[in-house]
Protein backbone atom coordinates (compact mmCIF):
# COMPACT_ATOMS: atom_id res chain seq x y z
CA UNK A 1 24.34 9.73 -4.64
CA UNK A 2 22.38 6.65 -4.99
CA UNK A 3 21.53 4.83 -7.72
CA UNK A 4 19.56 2.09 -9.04
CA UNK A 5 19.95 -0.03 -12.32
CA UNK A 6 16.70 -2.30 -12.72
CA UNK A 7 16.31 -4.88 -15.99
CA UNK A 8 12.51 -5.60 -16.30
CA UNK A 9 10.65 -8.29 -18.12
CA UNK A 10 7.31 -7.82 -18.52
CA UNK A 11 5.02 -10.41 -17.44
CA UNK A 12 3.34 -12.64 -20.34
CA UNK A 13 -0.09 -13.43 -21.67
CA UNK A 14 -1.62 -15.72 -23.55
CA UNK A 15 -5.29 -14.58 -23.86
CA UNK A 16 -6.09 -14.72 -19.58
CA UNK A 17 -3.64 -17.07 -18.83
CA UNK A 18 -0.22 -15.78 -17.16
CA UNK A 19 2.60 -17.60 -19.42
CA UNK A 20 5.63 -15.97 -17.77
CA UNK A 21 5.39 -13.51 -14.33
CA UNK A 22 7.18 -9.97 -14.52
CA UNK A 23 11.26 -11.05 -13.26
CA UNK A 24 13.44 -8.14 -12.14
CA UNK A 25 17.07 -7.66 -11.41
CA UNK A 26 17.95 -5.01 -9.20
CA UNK A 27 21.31 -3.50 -8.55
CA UNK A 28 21.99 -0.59 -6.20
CA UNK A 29 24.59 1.47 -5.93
CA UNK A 30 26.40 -1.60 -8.78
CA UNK A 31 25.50 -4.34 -6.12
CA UNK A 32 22.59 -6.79 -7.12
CA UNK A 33 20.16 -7.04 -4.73
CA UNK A 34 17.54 -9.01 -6.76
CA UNK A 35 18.59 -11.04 -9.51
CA UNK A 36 15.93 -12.50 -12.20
CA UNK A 37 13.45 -12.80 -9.13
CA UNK A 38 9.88 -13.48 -10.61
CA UNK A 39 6.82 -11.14 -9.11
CA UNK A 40 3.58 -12.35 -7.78
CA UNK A 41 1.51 -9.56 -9.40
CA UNK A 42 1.46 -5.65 -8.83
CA UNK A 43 2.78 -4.42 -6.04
CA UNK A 44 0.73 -2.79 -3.18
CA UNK A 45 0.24 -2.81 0.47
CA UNK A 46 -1.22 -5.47 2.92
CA UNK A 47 -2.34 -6.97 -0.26
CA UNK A 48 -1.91 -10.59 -1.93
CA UNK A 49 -0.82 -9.32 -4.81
CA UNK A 50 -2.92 -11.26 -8.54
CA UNK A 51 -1.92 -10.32 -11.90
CA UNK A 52 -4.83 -9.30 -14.29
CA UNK A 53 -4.29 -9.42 -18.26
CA UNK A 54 -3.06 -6.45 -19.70
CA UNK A 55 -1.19 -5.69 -23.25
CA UNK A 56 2.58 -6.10 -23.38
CA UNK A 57 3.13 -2.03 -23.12
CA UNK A 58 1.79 0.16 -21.06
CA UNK A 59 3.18 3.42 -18.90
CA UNK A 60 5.77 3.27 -16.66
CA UNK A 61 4.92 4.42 -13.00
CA UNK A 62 7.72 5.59 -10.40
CA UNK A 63 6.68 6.52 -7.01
CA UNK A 64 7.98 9.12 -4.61
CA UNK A 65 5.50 8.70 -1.45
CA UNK A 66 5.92 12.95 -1.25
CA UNK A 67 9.81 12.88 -0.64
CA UNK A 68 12.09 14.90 -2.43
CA UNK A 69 13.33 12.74 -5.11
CA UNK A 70 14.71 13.67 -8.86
CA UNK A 71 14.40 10.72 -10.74
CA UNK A 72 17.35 11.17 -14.05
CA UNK A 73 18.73 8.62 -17.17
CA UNK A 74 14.96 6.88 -17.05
């Protein structure tokens, strides 16, 4: 079994202006991988990656690319 323990902060606005990026520590399988590394912006392919201003919430998105994966404990 694999898992993955991830601690998200959300990025910050103030009005348009970025305050704070998104940071995430990552841990896999109880081994950090990433620890409080700041984003760029959303993620995506072959893209330079700009963040836009959004609210503070919003709906969390897990992808799969089609693979057999059971996501649990979210």
């Amino acid at each position: 079994w694999q898992t993955y323990d991830i601690i998200w902060l959300a990025p910050r606005f103030e009005g348009d202006k970025l305050v704070r990026p998104a940071i995430v520590t990552v841990l896999h399988n109880g081994v950090v991988v990433h620890h409080a590394t700041p984003l760029m912006g959303p993620t995506g392919h072959r893209v330079v990656p700009q963040y836009g201003p959004h609210p503070p919430v919003g709906p969390l998105r897990l992808q799969d690319h089609g693979d057999l994966v059971r996501y649990r404990n979210i």
